[in-house]
Protein backbone atom coordinates (compact mmCIF):
# COMPACT_ATOMS: atom_id res chain seq x y z
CA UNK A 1 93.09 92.00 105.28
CA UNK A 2 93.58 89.19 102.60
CA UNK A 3 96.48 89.68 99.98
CA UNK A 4 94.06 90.76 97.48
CA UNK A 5 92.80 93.40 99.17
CA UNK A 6 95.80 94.78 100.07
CA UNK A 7 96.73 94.59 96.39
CA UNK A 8 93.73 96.12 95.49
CA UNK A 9 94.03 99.17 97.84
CA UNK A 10 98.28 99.17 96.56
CA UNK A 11 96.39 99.71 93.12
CA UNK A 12 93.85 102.57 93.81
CA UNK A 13 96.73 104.29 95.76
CA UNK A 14 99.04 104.18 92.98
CA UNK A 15 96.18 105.47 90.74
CA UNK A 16 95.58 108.48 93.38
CA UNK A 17 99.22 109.53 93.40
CA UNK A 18 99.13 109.29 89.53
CA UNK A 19 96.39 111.76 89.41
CA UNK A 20 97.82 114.36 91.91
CA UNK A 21 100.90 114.41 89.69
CA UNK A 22 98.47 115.22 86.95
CA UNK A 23 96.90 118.07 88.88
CA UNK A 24 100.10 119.44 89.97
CA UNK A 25 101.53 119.56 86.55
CA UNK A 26 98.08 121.32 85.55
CA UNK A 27 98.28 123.79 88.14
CA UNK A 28 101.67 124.46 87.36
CA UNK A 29 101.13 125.13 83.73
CA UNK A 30 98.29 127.38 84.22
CA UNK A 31 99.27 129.53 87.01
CA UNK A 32 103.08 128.92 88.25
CA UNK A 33 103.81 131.84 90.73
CA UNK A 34 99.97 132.24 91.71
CA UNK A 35 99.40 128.96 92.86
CA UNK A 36 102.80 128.07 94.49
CA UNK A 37 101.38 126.82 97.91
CA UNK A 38 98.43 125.49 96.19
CA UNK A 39 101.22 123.42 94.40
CA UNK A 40 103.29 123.01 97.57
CA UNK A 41 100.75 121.80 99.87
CA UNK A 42 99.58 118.87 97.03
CA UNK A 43 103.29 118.01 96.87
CA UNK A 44 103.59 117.07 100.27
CA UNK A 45 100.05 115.35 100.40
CA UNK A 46 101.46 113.59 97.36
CA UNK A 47 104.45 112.40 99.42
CA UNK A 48 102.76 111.53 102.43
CA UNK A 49 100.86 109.07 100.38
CA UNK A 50 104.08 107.93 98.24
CA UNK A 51 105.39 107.21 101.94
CA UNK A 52 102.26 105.18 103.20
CA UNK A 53 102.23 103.09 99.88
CA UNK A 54 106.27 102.58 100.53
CA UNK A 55 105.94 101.54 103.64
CA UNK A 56 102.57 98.84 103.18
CA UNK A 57 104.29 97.51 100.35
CA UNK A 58 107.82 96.50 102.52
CA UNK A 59 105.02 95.60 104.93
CA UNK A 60 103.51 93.20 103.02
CA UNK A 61 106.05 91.69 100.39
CA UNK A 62 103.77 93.34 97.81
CA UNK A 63 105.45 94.83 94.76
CA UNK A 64 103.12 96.14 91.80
């Protein structure tokens, strides 16, 4: 993988984790107690990705 595809991909990832923090904060606002594992099992797909983006990026000397 050339450098600017893995800055390309370090991109869309950070875009994806921006948008699950989005929906999280949207479910949370519209239905707090309803939709708690809803919210809970987002958070930790949100976090696994956060992880894998941490980890490529001391991988790879990238930092965006």
């Amino acid at each position: 993988m050339t450098k600017f595809e893995k800055s390309l991909l370090l991109v869309l990832t950070e875009e994806i984790i921006l948008q699950l923090r989005s929906r999280i904060a949207e479910i949370e606002e519209l239905h707090p107690r309803e939709s708690a594992l809803g919210i809970a099992t987002f958070q930790e797909r949100l976090w696994r990705i956060e992880e894998l983006l941490n980890a490529v990026k001391k991988d790879s000397d990238l930092s965006l």
